[in-house]
N, C-alpha and C. Protein backbone atom coordinates (compact mmCIF):
# COMPACT_ATOMS: atom_id res chain seq x y z
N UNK A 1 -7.45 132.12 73.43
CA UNK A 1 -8.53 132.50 74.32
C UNK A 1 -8.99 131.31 75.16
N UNK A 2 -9.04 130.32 74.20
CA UNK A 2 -9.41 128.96 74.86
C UNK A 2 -8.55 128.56 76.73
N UNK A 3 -7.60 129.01 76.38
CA UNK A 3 -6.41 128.12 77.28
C UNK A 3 -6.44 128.85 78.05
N UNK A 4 -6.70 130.50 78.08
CA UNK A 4 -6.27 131.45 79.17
C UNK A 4 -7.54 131.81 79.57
N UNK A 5 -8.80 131.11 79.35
CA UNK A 5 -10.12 130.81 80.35
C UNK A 5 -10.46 130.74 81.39
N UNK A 6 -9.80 129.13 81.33
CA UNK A 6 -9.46 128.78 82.87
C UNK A 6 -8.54 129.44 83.54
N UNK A 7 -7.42 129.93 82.98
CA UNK A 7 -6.49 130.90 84.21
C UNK A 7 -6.91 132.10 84.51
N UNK A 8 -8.26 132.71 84.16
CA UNK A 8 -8.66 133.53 84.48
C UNK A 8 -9.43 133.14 85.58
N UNK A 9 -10.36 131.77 85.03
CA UNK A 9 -10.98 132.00 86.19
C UNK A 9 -10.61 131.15 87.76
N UNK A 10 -9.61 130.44 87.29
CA UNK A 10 -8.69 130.23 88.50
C UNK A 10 -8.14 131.18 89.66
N UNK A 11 -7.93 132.52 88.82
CA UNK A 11 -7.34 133.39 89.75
C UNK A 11 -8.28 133.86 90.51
N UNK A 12 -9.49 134.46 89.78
CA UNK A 12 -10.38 134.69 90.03
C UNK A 12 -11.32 133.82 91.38
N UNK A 13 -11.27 132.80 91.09
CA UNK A 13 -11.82 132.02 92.44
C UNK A 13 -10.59 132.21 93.43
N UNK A 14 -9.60 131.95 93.40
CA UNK A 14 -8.26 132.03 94.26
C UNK A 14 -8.25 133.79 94.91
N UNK A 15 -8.81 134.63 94.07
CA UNK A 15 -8.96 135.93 94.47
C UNK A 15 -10.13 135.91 96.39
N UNK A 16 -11.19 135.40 95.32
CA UNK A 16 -12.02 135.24 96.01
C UNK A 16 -11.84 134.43 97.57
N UNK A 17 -11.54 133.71 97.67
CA UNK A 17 -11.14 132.17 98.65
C UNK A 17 -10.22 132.82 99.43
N UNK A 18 -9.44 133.79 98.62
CA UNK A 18 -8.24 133.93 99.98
C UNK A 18 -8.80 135.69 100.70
N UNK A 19 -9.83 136.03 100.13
CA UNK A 19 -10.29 137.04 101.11
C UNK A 19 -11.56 136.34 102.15
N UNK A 20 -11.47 135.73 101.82
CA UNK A 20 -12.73 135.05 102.94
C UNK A 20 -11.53 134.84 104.28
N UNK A 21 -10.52 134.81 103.81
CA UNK A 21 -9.43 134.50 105.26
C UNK A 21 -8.75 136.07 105.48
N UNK A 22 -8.65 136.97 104.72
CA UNK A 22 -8.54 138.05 105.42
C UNK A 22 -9.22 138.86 105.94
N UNK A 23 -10.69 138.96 105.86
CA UNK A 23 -11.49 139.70 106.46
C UNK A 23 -11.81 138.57 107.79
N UNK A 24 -12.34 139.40 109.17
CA UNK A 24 -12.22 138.57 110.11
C UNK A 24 -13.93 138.45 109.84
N UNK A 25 -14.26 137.14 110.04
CA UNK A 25 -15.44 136.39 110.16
C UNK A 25 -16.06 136.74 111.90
N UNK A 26 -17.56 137.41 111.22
CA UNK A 26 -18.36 137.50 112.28
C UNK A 26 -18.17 136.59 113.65
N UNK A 27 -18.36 136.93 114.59
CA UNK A 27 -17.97 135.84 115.97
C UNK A 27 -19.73 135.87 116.12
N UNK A 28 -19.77 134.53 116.56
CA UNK A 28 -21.25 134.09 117.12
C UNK A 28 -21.78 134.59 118.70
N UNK A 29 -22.70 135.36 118.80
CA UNK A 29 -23.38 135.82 119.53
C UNK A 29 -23.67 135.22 120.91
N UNK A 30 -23.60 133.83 120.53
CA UNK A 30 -23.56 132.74 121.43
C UNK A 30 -22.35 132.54 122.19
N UNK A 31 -22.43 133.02 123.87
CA UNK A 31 -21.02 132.49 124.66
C UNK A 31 -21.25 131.00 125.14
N UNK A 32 -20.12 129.78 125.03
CA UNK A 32 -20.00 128.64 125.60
C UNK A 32 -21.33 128.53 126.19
N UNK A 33 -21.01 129.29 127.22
CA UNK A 33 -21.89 129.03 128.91
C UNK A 33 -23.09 129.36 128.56
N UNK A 34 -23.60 130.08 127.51
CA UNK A 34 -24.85 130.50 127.09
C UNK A 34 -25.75 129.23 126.61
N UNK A 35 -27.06 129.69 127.04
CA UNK A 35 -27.75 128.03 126.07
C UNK A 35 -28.06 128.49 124.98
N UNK A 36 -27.99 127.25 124.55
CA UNK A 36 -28.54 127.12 122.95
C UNK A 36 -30.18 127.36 122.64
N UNK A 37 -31.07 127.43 123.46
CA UNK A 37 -32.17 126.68 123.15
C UNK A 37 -32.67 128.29 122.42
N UNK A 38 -34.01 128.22 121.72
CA UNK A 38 -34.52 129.11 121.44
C UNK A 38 -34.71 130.20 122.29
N UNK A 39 -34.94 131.50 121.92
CA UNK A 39 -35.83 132.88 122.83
C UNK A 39 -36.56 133.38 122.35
N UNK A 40 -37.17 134.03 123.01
CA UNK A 40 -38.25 135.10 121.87
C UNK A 40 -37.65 136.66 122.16
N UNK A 41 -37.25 137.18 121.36
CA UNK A 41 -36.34 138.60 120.94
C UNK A 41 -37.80 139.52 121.98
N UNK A 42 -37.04 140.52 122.46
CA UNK A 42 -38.70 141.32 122.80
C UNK A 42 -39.36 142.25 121.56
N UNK A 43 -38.69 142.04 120.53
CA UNK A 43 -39.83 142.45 119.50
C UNK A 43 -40.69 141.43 118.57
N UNK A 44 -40.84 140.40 119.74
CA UNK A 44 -41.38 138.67 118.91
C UNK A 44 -42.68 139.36 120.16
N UNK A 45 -44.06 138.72 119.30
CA UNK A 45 -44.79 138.23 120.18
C UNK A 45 -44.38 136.34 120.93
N UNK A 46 -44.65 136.73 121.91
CA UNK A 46 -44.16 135.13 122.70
C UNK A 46 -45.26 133.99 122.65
N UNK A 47 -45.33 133.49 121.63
CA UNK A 47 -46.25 132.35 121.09
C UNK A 47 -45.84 130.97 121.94
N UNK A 48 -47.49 130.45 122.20
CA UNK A 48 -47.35 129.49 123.17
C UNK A 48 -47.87 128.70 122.70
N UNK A 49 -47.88 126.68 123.10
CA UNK A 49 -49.05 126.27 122.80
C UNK A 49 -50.27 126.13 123.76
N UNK A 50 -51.06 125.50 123.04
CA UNK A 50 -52.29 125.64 123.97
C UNK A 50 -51.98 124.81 125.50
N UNK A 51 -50.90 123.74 125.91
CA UNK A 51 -50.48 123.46 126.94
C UNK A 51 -50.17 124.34 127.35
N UNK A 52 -49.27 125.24 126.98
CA UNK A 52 -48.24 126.12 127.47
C UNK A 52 -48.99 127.53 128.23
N UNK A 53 -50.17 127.66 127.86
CA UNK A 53 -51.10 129.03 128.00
C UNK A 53 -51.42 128.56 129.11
N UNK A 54 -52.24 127.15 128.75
CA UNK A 54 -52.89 125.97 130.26
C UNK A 54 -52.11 126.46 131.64
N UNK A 55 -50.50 126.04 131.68
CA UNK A 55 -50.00 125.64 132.71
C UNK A 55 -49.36 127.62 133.15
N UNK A 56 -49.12 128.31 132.21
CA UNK A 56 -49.17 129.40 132.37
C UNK A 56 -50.20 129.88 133.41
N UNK A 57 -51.26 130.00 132.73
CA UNK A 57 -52.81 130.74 133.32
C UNK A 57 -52.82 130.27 134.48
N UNK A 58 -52.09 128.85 134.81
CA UNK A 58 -52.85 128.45 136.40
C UNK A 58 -51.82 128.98 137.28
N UNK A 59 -50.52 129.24 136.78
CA UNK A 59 -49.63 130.17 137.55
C UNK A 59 -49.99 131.78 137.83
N UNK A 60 -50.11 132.28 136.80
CA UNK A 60 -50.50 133.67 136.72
C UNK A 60 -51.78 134.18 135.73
N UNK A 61 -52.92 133.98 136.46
CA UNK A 61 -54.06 134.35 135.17
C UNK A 61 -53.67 135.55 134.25
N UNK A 62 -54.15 135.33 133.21
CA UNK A 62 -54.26 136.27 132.08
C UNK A 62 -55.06 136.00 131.15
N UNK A 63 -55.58 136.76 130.35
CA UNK A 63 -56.37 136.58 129.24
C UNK A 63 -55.80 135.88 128.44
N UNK A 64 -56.48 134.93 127.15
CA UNK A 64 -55.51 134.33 125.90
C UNK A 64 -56.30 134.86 124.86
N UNK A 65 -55.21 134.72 124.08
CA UNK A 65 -55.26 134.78 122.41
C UNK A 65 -54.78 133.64 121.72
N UNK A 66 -56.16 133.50 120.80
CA UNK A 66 -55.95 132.38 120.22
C UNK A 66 -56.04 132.87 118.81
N UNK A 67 -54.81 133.01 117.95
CA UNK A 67 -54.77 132.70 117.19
C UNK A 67 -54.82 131.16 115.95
N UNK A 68 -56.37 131.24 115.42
CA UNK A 68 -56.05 129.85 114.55
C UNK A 68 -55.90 130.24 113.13
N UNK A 69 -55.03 129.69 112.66
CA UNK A 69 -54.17 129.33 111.25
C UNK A 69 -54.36 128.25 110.27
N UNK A 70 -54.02 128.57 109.34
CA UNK A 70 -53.79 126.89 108.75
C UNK A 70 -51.87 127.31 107.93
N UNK A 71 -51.33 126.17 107.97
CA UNK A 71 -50.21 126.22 106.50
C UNK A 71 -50.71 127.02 105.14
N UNK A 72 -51.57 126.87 104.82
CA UNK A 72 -51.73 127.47 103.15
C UNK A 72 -52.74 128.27 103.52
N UNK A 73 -52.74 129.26 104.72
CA UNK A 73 -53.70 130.45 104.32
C UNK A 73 -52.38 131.60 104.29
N UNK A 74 -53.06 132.41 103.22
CA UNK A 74 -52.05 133.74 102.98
C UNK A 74 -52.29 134.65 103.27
N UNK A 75 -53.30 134.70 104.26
CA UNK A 75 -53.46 136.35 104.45
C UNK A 75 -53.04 136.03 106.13
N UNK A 76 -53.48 134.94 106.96
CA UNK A 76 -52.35 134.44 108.03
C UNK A 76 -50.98 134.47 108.10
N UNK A 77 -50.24 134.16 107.07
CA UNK A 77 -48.78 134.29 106.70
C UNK A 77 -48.74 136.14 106.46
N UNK A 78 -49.48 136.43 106.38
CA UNK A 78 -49.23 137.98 105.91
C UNK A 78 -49.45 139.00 106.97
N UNK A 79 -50.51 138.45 108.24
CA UNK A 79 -50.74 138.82 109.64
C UNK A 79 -49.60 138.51 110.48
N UNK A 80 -48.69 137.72 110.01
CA UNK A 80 -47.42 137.25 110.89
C UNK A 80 -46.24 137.83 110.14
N UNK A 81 -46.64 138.52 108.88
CA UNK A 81 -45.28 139.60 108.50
C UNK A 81 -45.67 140.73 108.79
N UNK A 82 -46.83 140.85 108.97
CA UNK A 82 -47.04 142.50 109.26
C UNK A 82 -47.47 142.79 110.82
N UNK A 83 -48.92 142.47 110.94
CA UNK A 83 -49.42 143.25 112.06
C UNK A 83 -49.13 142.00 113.48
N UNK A 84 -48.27 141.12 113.15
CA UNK A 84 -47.82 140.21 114.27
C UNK A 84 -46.60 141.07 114.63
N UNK A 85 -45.67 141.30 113.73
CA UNK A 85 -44.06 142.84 114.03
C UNK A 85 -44.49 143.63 114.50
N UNK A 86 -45.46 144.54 114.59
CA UNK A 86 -45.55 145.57 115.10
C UNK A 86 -45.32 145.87 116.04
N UNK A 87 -44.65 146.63 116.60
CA UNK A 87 -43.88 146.78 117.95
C UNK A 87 -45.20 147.59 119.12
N UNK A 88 -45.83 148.23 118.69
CA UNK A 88 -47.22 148.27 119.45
C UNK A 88 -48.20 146.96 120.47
N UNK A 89 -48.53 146.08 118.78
CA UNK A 89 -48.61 145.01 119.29
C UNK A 89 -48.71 143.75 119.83
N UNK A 90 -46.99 143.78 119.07
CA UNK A 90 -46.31 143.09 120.38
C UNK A 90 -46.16 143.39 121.87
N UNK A 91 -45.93 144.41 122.04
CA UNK A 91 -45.58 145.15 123.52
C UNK A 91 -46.66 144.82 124.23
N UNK A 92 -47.60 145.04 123.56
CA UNK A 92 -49.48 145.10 124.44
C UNK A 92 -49.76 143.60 123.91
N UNK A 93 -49.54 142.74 123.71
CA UNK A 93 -49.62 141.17 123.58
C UNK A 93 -48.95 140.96 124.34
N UNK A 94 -47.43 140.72 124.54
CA UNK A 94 -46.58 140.10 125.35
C UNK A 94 -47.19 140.50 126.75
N UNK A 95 -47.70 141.68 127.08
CA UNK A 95 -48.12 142.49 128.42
C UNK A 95 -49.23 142.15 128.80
N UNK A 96 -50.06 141.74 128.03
CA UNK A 96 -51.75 141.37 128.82
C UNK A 96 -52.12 140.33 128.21
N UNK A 97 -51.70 139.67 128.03
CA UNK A 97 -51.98 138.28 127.22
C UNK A 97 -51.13 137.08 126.79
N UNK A 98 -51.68 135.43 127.19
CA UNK A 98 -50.77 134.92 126.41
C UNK A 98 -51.29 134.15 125.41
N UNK A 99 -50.48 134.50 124.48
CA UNK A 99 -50.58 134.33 123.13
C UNK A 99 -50.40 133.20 122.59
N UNK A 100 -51.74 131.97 122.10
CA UNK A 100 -51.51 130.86 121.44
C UNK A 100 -51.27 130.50 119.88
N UNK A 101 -50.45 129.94 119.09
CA UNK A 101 -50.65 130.23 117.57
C UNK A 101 -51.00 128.55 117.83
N UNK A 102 -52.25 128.36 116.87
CA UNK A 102 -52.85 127.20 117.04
C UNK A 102 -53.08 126.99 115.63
N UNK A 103 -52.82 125.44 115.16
CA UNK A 103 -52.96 125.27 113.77
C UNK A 103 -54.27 124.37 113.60
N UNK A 104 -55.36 124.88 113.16
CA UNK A 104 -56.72 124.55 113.22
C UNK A 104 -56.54 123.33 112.38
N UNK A 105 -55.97 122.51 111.90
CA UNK A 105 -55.27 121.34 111.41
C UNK A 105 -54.14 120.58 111.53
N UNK A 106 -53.75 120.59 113.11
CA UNK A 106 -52.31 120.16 113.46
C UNK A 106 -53.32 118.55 113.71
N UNK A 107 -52.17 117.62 113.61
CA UNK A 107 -53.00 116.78 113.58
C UNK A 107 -52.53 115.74 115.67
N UNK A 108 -52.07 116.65 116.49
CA UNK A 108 -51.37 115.85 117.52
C UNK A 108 -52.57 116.45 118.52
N UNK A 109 -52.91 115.33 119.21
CA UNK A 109 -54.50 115.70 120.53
C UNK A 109 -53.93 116.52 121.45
N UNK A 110 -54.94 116.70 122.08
CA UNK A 110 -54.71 117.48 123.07
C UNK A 110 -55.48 116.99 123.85
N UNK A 111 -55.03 117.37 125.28
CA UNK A 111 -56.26 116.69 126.64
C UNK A 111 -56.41 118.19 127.38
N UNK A 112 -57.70 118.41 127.36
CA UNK A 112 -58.01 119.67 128.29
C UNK A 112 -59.27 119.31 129.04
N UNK A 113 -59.80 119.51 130.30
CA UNK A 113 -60.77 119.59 130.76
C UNK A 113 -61.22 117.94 130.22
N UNK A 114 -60.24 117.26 130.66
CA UNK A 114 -61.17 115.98 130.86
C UNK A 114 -61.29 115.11 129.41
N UNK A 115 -61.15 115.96 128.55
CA UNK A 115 -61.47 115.88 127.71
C UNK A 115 -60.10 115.84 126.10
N UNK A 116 -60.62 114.62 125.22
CA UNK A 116 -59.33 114.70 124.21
C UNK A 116 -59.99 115.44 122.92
N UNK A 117 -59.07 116.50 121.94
CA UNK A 117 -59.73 116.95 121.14
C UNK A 117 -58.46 116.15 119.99
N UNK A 118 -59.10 116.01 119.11
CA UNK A 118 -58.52 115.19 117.93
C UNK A 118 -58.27 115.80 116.38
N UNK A 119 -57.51 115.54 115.72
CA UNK A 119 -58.02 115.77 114.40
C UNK A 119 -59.08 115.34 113.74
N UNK A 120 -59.62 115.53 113.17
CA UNK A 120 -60.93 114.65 112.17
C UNK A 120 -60.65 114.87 110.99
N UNK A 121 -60.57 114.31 109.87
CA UNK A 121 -60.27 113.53 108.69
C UNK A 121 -61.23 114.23 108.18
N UNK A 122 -61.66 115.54 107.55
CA UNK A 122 -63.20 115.94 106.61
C UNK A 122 -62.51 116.55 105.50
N UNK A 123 -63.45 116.04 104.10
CA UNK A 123 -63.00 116.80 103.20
C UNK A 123 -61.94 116.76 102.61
N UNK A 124 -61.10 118.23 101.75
CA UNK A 124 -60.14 117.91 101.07
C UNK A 124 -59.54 118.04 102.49
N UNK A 125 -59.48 118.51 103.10
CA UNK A 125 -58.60 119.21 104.71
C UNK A 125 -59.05 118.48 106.06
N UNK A 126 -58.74 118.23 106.97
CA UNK A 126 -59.63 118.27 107.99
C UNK A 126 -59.00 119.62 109.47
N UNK A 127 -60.02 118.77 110.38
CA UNK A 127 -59.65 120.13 111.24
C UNK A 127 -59.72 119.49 112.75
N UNK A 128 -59.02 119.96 113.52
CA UNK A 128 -58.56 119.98 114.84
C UNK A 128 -60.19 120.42 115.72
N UNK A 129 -60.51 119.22 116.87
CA UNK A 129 -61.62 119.42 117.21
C UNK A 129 -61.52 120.59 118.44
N UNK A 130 -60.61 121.09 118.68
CA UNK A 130 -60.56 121.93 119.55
C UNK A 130 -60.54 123.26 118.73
N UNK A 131 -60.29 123.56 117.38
CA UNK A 131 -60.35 125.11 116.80
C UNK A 131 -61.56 124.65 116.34
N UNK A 132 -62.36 123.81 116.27
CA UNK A 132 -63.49 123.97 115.55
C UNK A 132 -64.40 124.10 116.53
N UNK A 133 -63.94 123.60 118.06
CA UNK A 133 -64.99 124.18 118.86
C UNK A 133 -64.83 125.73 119.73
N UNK A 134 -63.53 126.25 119.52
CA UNK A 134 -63.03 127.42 119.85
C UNK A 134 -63.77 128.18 118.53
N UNK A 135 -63.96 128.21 117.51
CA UNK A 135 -64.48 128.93 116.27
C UNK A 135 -66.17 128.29 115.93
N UNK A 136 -66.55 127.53 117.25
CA UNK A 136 -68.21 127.20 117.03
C UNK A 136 -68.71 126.67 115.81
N UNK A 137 -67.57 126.15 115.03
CA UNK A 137 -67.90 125.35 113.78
C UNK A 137 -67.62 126.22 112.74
N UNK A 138 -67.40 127.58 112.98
CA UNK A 138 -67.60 128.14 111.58
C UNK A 138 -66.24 128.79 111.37
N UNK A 139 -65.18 127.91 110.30
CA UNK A 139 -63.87 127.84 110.23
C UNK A 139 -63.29 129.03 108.93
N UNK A 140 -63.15 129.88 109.20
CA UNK A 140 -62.31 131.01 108.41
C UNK A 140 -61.06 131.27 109.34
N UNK A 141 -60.16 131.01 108.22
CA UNK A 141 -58.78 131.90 108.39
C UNK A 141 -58.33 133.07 108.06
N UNK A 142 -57.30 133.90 108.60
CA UNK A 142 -57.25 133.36 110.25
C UNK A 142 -58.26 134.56 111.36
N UNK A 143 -58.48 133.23 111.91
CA UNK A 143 -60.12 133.94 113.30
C UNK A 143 -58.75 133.53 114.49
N UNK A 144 -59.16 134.74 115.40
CA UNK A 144 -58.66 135.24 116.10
C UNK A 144 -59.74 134.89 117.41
N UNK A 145 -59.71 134.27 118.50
CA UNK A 145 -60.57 133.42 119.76
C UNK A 145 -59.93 134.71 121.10
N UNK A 146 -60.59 135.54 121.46
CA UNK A 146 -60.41 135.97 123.02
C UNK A 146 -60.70 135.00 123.93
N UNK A 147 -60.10 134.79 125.00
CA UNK A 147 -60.40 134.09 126.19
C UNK A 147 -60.43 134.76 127.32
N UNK A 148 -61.04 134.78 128.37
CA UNK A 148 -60.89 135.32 129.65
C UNK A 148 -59.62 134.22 130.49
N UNK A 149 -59.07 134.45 131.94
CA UNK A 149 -58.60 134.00 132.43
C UNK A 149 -58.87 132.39 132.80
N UNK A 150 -60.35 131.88 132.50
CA UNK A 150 -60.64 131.17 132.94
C UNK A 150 -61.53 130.37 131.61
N UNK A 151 -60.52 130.91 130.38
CA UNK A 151 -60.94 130.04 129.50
C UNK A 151 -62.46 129.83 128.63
N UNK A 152 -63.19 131.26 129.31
CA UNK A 152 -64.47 131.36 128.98
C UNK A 152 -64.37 132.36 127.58
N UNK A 153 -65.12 131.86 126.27
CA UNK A 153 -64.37 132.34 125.35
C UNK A 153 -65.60 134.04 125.48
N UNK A 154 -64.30 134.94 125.05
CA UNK A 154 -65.21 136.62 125.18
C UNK A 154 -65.41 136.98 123.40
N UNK A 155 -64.85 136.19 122.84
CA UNK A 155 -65.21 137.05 121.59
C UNK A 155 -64.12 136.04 120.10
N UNK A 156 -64.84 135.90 119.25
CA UNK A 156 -64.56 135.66 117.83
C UNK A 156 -64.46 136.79 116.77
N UNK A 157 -63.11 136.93 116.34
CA UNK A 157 -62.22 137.90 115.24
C UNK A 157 -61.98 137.07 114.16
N UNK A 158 -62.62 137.34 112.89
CA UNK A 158 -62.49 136.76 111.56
C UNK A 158 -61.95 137.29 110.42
N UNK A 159 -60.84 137.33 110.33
CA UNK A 159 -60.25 138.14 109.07
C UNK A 159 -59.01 138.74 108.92
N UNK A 160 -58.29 138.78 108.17
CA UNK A 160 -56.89 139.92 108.73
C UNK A 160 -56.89 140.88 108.26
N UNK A 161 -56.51 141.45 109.55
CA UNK A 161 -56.34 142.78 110.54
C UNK A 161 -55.12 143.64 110.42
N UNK A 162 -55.04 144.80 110.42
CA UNK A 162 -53.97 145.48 110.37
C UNK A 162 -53.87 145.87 111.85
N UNK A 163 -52.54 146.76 111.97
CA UNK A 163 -52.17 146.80 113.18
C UNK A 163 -52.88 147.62 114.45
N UNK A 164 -53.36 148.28 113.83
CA UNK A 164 -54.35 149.81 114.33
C UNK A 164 -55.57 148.82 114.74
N UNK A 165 -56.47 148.17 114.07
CA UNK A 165 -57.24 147.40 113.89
C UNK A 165 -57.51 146.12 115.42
N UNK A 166 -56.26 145.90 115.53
CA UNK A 166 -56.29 144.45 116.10
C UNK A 166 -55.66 145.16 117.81
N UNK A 167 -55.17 146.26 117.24
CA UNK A 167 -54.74 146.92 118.81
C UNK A 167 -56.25 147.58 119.50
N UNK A 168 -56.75 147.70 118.45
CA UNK A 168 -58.35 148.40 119.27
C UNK A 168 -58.83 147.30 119.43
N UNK A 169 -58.99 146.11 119.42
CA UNK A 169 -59.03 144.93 119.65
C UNK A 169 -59.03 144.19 121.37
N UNK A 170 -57.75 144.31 121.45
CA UNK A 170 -56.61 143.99 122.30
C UNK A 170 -56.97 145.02 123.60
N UNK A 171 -57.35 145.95 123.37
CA UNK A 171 -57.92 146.89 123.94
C UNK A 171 -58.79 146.52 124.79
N UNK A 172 -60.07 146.31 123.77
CA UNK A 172 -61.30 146.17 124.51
C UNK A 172 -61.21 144.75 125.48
N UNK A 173 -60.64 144.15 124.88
CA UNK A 173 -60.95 142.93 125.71
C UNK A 173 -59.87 142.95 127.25
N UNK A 174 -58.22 143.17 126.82
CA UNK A 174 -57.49 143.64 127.87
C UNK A 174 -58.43 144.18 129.34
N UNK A 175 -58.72 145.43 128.48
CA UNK A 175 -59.80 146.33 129.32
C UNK A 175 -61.13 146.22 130.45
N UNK A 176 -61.15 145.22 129.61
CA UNK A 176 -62.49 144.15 130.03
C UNK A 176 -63.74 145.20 129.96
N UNK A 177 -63.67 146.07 128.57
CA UNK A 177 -64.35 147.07 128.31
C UNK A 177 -65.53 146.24 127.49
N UNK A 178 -65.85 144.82 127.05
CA UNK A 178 -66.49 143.96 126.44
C UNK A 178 -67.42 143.38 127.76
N UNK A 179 -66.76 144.11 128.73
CA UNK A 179 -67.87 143.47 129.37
C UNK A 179 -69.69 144.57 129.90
N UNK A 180 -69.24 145.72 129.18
CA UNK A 180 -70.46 146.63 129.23
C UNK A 180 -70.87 147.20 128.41
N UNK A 181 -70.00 147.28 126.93
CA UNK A 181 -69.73 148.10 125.52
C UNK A 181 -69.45 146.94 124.26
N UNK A 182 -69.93 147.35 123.48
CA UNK A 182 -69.81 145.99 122.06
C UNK A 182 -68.65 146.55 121.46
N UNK A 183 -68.15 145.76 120.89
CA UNK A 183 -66.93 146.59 120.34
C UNK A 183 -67.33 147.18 119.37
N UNK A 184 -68.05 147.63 118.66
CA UNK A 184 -68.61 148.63 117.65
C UNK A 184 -68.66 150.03 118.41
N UNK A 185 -69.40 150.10 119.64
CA UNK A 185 -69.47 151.01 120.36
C UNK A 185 -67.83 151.28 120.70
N UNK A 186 -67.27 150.59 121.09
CA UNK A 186 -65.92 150.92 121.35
C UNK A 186 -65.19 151.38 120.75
N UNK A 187 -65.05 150.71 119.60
CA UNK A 187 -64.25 151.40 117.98
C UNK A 187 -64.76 152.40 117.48
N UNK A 188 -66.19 152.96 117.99
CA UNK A 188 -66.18 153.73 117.17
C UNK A 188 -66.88 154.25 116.02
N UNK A 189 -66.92 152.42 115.56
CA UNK A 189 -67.26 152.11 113.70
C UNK A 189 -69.00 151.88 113.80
């Protein structure tokens, strides 16, 4: 039994190894002439950074979304498996809005309006002076920042949201229905 072990499992890997060469191996999606660089699939929301919204908006205004995050929140990681896929809205994100994912603890500045926002060193964590002044100091993950075209903030979202939820959302503000109706009145609730 000893000796005819290994010739079992010799063949056995040799079984294995030589069908990896008869079945034909997937071809890559990628032609030569094609670039390499990243895309966003159209069932991705198209996440920007906060430069990227900047130089956006002054081309073509639009409203933003600011999503702020941290690494170790889980119900953020769980807004980006669920009600970030949703093909609803995504469609109505990618379409009336551009969309920032901002890490309320990234630690690299930013220059906006004259102005540098920094990390600050507080606590066990610290936090990015630009989500702490986009969230008015009061830091729960993940809060969700409306902006108008011009950067004037319309509204603070604290909590995660399901998809139904965050599209009546997306709504009101899109709509610019926040500008005569509270969103309570709007929703409904």
């Amino acid at each position: 039994m000893r000796k005819t072990f290994p010739l079992i499992l010799f063949a056995g890997l040799a079984a294995v190894f030589s069908l990896a060469f008869i079945y034909p191996q997937p071809q890559s999606t990628i032609n030569s002439s094609e670039s390499t660089s990243p895309s966003v699939a159209a069932d991705e929301i198209k996440w920007m950074t906060w430069e990227e919204a900047v130089k956006a908006c002054e081309k073509e205004p639009r409203k933003i979304f600011v999503d702020c995050y941290t690494d170790w929140c889980g119900w953020c990681k769980r807004m980006d498996q669920t009600t970030f896929k949703d093909d609803a809205v995504v469609a109505f994100m990618n379409k009336n809005f551009y969309a920032v994912k901002f890490d309320a603890e990234q630690q690299e500045e930013i220059k906006w309006r004259n102005m540098t926002f920094q990390y600050v060193k507080a606590g066990r964590r610290g936090v990015h002076q630009l989500a702490y002044s986009l969230l008015d100091g009061k830091l729960s993950y993940p809060s969700f920042v409306y902006l108008n075209e011009k950067f004037d903030r319309i509204s603070i979202s604290k909590g995660y949201k399901e998809p139904d939820a965050l599209q009546k959302e997306l709504q009101w503000v899109a709509g610019n229905h926040y500008k005569n109706t509270s969103f309570k009145d709007f929703s409904g609730r």
